[in-house]
PDB file of N, CA and C in Angstrom:
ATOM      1  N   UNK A   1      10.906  -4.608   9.673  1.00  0.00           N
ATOM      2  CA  UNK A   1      12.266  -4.125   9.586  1.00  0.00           C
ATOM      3  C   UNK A   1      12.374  -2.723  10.204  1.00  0.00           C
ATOM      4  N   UNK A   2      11.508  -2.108  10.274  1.00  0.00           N
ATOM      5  CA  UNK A   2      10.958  -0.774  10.963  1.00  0.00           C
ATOM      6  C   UNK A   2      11.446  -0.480  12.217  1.00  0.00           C
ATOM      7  N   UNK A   3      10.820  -1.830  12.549  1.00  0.00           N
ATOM      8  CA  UNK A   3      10.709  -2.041  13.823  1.00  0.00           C
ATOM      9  C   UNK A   3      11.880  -2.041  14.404  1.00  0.00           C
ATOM     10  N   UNK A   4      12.568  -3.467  13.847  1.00  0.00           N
ATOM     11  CA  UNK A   4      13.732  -3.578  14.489  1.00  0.00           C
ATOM     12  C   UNK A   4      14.613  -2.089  13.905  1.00  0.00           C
ATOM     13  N   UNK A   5      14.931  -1.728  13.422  1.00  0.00           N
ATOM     14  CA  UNK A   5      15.731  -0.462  12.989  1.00  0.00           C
ATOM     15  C   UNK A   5      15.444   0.487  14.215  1.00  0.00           C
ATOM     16  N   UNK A   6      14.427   0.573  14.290  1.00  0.00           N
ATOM     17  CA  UNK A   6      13.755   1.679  16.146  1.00  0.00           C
ATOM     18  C   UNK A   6      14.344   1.240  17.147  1.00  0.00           C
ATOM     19  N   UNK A   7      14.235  -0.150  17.344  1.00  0.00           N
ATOM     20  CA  UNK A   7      14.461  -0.862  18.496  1.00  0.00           C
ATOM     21  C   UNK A   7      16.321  -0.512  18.820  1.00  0.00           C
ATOM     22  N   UNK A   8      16.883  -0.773  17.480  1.00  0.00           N
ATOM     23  CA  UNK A   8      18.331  -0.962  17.326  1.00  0.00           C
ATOM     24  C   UNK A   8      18.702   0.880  17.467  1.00  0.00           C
ATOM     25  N   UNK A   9      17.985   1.151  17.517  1.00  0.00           N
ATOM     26  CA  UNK A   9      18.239   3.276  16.985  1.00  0.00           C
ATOM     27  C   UNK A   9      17.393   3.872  17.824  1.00  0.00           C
ATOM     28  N   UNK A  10      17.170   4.327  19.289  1.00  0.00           N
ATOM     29  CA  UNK A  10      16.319   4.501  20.426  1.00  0.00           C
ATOM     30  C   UNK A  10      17.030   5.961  19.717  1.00  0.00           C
ATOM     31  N   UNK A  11      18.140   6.585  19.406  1.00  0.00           N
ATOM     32  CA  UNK A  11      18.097   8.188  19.191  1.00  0.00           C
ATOM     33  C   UNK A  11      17.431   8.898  18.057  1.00  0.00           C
ATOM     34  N   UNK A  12      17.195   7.713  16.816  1.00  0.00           N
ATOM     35  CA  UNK A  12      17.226   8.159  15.318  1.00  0.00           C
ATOM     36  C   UNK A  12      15.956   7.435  15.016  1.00  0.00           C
ATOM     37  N   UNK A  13      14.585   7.300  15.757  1.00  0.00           N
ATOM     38  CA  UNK A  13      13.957   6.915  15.442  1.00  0.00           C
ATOM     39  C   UNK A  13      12.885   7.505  13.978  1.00  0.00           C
ATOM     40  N   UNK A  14      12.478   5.978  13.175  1.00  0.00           N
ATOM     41  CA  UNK A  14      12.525   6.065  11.443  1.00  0.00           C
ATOM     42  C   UNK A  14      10.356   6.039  11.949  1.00  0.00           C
ATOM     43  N   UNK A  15       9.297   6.759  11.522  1.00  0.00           N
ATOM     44  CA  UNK A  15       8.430   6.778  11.430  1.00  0.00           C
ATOM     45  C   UNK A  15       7.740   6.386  10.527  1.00  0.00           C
ATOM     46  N   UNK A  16       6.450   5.389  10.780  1.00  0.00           N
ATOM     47  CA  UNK A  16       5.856   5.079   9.712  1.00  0.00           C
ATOM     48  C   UNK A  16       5.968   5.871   8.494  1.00  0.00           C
ATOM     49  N   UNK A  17       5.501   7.167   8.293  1.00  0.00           N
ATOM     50  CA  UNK A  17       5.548   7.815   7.136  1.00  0.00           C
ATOM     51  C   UNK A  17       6.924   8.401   6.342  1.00  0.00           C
ATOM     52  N   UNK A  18       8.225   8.064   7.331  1.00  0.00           N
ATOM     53  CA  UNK A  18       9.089   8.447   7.068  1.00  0.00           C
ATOM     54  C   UNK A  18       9.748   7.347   5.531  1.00  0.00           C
ATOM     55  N   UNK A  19      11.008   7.884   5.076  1.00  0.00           N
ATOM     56  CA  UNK A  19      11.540   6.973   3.965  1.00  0.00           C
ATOM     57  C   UNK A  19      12.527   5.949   4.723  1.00  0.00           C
ATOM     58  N   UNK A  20      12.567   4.554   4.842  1.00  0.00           N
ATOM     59  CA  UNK A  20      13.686   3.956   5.418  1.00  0.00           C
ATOM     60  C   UNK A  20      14.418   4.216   5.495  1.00  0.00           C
ATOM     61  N   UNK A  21      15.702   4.274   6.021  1.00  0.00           N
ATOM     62  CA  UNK A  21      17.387   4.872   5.906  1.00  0.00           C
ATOM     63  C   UNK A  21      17.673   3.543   4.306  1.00  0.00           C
ATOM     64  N   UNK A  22      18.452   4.117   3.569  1.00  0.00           N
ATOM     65  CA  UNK A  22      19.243   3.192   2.493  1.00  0.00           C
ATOM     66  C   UNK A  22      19.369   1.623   2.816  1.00  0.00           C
ATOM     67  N   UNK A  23      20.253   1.761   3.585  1.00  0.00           N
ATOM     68  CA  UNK A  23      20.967  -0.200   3.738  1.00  0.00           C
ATOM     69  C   UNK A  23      19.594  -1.064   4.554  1.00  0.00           C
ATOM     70  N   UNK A  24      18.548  -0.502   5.033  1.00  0.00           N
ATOM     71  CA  UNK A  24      17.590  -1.220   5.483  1.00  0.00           C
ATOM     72  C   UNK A  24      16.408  -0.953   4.177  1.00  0.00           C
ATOM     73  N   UNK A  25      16.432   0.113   3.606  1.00  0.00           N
ATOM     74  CA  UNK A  25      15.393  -0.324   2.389  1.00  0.00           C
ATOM     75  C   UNK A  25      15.736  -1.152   1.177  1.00  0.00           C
ATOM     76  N   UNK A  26      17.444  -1.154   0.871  1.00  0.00           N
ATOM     77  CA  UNK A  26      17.922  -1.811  -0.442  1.00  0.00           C
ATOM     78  C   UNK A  26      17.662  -3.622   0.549  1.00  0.00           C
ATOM     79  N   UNK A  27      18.074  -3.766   1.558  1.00  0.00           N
ATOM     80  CA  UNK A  27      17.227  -4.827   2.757  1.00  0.00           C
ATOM     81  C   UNK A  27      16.156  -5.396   2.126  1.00  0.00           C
ATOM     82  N   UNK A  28      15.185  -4.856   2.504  1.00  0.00           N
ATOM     83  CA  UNK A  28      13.665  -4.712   2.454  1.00  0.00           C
ATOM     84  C   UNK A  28      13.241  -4.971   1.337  1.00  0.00           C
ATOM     85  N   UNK A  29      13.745  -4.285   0.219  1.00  0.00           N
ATOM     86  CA  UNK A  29      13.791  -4.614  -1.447  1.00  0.00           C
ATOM     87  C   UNK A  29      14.134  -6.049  -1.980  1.00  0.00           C
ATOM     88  N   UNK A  30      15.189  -6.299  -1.350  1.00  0.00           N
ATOM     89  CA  UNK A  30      15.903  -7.513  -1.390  1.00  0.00           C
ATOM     90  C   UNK A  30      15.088  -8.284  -1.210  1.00  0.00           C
ATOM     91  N   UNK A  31      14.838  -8.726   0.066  1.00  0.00           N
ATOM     92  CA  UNK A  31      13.827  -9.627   0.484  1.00  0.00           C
ATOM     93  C   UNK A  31      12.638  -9.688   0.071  1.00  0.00           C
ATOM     94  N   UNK A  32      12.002  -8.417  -0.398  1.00  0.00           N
ATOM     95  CA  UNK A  32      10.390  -8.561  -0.292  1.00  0.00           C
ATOM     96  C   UNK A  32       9.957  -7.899  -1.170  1.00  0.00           C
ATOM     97  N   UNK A  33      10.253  -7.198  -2.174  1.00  0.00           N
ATOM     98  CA  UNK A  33      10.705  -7.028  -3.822  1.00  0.00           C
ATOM     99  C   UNK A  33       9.556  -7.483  -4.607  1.00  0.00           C
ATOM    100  N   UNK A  34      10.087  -8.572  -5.035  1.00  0.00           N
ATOM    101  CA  UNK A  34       9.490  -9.709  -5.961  1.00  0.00           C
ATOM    102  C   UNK A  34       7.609 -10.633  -5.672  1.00  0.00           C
ATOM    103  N   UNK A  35       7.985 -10.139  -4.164  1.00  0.00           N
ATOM    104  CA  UNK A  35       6.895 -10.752  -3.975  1.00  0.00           C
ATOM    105  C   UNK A  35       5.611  -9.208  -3.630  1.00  0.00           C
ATOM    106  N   UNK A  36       6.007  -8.842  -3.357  1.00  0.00           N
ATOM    107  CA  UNK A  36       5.303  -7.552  -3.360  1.00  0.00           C
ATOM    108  C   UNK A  36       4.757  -7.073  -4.766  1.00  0.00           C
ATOM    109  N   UNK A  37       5.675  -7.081  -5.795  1.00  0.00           N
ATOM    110  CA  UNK A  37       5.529  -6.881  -7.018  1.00  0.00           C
ATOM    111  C   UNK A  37       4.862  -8.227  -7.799  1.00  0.00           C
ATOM    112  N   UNK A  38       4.333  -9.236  -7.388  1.00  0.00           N
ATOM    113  CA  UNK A  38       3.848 -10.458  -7.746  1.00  0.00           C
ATOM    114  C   UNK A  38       2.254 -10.209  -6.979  1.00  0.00           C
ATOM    115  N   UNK A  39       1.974  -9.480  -5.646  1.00  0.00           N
ATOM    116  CA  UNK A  39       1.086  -9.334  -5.685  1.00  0.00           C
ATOM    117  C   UNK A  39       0.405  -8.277  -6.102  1.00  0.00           C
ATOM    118  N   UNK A  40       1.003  -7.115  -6.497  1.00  0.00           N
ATOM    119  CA  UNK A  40       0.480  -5.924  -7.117  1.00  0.00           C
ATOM    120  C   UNK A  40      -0.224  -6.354  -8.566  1.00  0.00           C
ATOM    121  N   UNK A  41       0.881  -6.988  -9.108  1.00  0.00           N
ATOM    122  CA  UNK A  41       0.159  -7.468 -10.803  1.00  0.00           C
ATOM    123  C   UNK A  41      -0.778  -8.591 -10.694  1.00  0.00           C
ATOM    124  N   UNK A  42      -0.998  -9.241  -9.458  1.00  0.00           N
ATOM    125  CA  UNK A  42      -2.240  -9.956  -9.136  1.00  0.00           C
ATOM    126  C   UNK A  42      -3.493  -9.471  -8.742  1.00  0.00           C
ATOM    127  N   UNK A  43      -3.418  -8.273  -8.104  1.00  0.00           N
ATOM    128  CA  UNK A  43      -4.620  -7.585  -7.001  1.00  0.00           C
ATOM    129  C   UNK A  43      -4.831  -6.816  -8.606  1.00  0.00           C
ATOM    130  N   UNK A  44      -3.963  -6.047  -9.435  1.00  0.00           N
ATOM    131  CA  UNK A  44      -4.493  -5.351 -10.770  1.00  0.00           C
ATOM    132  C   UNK A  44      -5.408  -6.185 -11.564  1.00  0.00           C
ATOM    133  N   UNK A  45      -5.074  -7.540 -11.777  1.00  0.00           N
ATOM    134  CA  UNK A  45      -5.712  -8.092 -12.664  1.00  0.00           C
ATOM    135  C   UNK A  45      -7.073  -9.204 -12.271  1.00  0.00           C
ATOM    136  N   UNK A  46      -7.217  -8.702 -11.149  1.00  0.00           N
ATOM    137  CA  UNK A  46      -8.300  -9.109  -9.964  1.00  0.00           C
ATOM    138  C   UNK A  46      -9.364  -7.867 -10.139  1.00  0.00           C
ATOM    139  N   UNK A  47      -8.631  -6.790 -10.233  1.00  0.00           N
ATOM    140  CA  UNK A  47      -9.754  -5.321 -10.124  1.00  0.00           C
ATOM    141  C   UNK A  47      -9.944  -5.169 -11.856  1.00  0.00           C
ATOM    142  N   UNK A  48      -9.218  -5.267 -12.650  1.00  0.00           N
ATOM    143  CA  UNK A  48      -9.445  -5.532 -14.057  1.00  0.00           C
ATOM    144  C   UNK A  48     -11.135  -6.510 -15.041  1.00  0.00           C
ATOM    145  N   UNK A  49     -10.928  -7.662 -13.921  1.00  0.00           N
ATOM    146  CA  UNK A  49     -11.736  -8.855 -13.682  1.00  0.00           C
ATOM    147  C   UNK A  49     -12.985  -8.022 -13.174  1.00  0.00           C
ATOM    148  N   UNK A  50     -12.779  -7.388 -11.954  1.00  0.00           N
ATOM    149  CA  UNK A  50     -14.585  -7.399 -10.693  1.00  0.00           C
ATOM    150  C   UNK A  50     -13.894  -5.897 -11.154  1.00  0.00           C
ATOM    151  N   UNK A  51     -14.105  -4.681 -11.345  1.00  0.00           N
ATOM    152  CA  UNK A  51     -13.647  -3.494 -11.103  1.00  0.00           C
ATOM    153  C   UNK A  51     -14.413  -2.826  -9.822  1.00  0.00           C
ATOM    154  N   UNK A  52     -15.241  -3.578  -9.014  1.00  0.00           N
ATOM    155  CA  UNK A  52     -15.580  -2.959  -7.825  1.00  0.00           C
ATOM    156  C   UNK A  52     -15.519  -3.946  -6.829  1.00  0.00           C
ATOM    157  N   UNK A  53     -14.295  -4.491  -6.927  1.00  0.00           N
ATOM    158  CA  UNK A  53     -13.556  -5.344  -6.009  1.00  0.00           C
ATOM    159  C   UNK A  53     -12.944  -4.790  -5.041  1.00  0.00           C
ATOM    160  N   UNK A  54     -14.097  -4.455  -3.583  1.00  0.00           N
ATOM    161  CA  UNK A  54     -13.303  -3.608  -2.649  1.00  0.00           C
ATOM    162  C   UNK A  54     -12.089  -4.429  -1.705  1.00  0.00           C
ATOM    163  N   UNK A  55     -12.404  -5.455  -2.075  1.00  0.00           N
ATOM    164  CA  UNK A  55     -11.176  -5.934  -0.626  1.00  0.00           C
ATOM    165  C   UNK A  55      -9.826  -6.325  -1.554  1.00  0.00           C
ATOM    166  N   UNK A  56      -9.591  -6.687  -3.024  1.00  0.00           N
ATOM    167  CA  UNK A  56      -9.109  -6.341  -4.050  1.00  0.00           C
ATOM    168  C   UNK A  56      -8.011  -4.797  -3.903  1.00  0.00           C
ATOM    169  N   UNK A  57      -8.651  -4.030  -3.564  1.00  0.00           N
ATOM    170  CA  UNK A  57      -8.328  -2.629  -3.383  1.00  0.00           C
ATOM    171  C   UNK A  57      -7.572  -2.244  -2.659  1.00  0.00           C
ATOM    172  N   UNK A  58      -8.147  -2.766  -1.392  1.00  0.00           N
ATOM    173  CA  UNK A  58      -7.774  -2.667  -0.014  1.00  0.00           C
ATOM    174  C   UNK A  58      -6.199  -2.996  -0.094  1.00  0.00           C
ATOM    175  N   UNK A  59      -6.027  -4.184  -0.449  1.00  0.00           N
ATOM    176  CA  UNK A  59      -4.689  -4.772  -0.227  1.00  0.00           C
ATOM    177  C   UNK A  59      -4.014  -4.346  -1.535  1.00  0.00           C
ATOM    178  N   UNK A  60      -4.281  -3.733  -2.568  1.00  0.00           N
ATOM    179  CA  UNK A  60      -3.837  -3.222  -3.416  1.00  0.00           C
ATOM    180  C   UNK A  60      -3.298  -1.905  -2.966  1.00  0.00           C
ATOM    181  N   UNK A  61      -3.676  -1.383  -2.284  1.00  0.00           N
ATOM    182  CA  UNK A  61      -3.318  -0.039  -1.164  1.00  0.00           C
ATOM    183  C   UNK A  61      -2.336   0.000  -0.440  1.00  0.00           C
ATOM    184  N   UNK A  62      -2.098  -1.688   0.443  1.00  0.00           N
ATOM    185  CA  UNK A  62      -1.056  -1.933   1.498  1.00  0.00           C
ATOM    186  C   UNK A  62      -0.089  -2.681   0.602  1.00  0.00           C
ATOM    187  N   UNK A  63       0.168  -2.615  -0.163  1.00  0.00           N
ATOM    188  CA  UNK A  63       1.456  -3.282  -1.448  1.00  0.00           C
ATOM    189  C   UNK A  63       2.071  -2.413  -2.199  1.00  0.00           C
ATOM    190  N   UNK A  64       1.033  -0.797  -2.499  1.00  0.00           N
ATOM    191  CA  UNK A  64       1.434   0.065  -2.634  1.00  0.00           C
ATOM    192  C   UNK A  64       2.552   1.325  -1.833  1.00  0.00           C
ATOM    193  N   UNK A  65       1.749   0.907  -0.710  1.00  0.00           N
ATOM    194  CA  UNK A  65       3.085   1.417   0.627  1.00  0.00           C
ATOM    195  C   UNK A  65       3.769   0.658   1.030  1.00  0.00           C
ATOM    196  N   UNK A  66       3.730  -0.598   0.915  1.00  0.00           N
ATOM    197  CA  UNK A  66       5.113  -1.275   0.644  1.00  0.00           C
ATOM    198  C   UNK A  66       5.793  -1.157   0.096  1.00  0.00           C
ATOM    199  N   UNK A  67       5.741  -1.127  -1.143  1.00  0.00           N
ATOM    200  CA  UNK A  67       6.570  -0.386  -2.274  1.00  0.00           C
ATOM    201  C   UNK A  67       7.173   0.896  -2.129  1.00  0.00           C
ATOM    202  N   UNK A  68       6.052   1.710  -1.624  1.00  0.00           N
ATOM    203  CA  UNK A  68       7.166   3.149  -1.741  1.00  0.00           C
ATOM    204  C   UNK A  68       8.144   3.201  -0.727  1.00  0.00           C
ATOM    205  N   UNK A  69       7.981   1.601   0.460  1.00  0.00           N
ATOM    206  CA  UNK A  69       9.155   2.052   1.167  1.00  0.00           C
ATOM    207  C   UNK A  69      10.391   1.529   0.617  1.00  0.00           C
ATOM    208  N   UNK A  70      10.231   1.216  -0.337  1.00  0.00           N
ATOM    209  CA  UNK A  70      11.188   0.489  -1.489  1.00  0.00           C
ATOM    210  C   UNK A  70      12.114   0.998  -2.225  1.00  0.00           C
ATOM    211  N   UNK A  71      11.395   2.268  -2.527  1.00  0.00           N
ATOM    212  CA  UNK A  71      11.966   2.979  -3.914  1.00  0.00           C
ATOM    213  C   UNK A  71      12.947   4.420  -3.336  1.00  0.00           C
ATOM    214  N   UNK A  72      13.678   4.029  -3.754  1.00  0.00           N
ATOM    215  CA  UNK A  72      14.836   5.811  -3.555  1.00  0.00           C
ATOM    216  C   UNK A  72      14.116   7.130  -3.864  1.00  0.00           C
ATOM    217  N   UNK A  73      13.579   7.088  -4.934  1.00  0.00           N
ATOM    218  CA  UNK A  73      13.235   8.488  -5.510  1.00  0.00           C
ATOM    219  C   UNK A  73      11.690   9.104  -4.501  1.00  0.00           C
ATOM    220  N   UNK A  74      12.320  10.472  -4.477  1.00  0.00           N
ATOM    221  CA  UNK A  74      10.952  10.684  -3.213  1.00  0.00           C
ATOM    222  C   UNK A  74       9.949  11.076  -4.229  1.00  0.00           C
ATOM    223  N   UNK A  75       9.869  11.294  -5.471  1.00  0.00           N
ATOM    224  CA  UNK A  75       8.677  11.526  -5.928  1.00  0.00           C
ATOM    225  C   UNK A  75       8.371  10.029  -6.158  1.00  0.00           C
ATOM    226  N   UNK A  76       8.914   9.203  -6.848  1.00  0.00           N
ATOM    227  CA  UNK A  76       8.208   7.759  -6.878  1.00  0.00           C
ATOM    228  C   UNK A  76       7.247   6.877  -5.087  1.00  0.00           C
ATOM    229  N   UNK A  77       8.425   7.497  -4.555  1.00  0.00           N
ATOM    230  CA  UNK A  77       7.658   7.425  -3.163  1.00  0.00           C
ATOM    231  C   UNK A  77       6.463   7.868  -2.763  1.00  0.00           C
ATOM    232  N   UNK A  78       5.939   9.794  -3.292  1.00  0.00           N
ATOM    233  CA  UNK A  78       5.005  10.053  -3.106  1.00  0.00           C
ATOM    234  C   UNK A  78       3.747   9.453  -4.300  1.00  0.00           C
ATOM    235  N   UNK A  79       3.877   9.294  -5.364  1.00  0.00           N
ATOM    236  CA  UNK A  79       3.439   9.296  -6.682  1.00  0.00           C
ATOM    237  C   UNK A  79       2.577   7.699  -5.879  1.00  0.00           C
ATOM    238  N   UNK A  80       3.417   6.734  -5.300  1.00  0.00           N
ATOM    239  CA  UNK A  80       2.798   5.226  -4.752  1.00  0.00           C
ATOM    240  C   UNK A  80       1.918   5.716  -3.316  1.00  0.00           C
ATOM    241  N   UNK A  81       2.140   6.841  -2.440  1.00  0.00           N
ATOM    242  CA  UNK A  81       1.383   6.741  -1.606  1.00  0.00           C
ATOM    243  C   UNK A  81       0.207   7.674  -1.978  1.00  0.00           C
ATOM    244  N   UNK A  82       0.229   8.452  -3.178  1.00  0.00           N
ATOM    245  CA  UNK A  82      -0.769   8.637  -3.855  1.00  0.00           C
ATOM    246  C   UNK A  82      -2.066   7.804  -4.260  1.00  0.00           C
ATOM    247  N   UNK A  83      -1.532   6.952  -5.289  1.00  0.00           N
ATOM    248  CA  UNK A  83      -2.446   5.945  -5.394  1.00  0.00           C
ATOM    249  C   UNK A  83      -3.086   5.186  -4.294  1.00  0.00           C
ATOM    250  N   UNK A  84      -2.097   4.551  -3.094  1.00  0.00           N
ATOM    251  CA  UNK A  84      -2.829   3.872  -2.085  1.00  0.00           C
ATOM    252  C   UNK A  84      -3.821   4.752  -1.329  1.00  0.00           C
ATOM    253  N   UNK A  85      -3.821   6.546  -1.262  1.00  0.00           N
ATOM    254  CA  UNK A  85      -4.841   6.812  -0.605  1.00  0.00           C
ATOM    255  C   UNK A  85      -5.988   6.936  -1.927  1.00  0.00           C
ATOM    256  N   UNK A  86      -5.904   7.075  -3.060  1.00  0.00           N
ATOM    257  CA  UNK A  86      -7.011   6.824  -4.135  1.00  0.00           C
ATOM    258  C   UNK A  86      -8.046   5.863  -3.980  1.00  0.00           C
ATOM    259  N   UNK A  87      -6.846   4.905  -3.757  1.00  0.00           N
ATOM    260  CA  UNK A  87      -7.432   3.587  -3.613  1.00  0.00           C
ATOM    261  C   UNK A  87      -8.636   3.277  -2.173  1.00  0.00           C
ATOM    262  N   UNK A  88      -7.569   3.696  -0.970  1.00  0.00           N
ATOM    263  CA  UNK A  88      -8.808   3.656   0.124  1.00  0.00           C
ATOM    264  C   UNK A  88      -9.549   4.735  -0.089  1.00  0.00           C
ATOM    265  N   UNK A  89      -9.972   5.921  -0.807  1.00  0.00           N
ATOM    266  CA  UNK A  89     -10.942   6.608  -1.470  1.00  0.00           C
ATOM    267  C   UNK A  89     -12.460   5.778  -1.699  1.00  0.00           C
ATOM    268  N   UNK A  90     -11.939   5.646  -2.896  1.00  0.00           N
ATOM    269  CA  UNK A  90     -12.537   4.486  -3.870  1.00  0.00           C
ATOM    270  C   UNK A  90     -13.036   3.071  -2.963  1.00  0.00           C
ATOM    271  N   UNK A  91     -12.371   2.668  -2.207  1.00  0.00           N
ATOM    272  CA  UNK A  91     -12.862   1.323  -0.986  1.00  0.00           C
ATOM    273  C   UNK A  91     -14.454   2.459  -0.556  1.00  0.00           C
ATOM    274  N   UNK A  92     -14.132   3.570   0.106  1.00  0.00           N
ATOM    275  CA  UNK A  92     -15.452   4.283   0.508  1.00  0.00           C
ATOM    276  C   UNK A  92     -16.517   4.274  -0.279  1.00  0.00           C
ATOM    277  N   UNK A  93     -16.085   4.752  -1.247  1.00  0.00           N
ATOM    278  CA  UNK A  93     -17.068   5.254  -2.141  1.00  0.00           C
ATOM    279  C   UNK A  93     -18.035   3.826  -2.136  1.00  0.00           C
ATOM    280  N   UNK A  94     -17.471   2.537  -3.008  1.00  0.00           N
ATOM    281  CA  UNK A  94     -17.878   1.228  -3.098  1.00  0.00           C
ATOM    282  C   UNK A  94     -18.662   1.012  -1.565  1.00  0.00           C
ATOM    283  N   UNK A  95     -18.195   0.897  -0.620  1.00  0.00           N
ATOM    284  CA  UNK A  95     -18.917   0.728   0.663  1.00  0.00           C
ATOM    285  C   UNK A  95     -20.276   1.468   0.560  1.00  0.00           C
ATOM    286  N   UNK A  96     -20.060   2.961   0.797  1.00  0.00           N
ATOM    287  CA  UNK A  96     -21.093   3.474   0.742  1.00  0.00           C
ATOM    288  C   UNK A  96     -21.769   3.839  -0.404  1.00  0.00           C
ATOM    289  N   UNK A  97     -21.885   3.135  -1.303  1.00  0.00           N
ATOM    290  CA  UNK A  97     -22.761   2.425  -2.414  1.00  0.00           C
ATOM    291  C   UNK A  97     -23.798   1.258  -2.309  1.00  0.00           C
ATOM    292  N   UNK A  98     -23.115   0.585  -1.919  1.00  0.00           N
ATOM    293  CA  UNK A  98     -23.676  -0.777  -1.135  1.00  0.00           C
ATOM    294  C   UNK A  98     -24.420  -0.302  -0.123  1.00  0.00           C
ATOM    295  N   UNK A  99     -23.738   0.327   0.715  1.00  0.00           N
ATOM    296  CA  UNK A  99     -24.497   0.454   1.943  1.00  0.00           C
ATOM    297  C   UNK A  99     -25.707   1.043   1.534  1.00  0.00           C
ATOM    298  N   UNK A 100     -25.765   2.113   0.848  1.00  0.00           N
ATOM    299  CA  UNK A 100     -27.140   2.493   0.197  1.00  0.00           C
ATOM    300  C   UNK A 100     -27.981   1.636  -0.422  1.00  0.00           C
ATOM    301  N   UNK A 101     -27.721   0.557  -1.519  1.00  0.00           N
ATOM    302  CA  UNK A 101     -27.966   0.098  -2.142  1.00  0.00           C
ATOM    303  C   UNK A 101     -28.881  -1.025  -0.926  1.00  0.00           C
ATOM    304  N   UNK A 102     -28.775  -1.196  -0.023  1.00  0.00           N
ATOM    305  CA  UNK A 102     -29.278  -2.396   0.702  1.00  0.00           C
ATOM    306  C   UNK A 102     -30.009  -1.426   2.027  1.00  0.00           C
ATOM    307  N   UNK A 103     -30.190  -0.270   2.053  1.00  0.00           N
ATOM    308  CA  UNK A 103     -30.775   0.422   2.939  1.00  0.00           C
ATOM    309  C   UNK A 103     -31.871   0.819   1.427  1.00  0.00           C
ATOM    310  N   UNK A 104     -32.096   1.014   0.681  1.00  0.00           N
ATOM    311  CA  UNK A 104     -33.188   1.136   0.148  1.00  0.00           C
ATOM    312  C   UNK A 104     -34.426   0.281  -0.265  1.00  0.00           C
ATOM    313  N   UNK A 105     -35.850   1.005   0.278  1.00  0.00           N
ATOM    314  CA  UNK A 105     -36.698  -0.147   0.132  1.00  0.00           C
ATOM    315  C   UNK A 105     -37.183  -0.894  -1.457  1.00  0.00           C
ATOM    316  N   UNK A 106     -37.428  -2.168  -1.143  1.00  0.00           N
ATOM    317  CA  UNK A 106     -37.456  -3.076  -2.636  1.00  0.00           C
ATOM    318  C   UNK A 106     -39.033  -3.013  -2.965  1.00  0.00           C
TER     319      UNK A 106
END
């Protein structure tokens, strides 16, 4: 929806990190809302289950910035792209755990 909004707006172009304009995020909400929010309480109770469920994470990260392009309030906005960089944090950390863990001799 980004996209097309750029495409349609060559003067007022909207940037990834930027907040959607209103009538294309209440849009966006509309449509993709429910299901966004269906996979968030799925990927939670997936990392609940394995708690070092990195790919779990991962996409728990990109549902999270989906969301904040969702929400009106700019602190709820920042407060969600908070967590998603926690989250790809935490993906590192787990990686390079493993990665150690299998570079050491047995």
């Amino acid at each position: 929806m980004r996209a097309a909004y750029n495409k349609d707006h060559i003067n007022k172009q909207v940037r990834d990190d930027d907040p959607l304009p209103p009538a294309i995020r209440a849009e966006y909400a509309t449509k993709y809302g429910a299901l966004v929010e269906e996979g968030i309480t799925d990927l939670q109770k997936s990392i609940q289950l394995k708690p070092d469920y990195d790919d779990a994470m991962a996409y728990l990260n990109l549902l999270y910035r989906r969301k904040a392009d969702m929400v009106e309030s700019a602190d709820e906005r920042a407060s969600l792209k908070r967590q998603a960089d926690d989250l790809v944090d935490k993906v590192k950390e787990i990686k390079q755990k493993r990665a150690e863990q299998t570079q050491q001799p047995s």
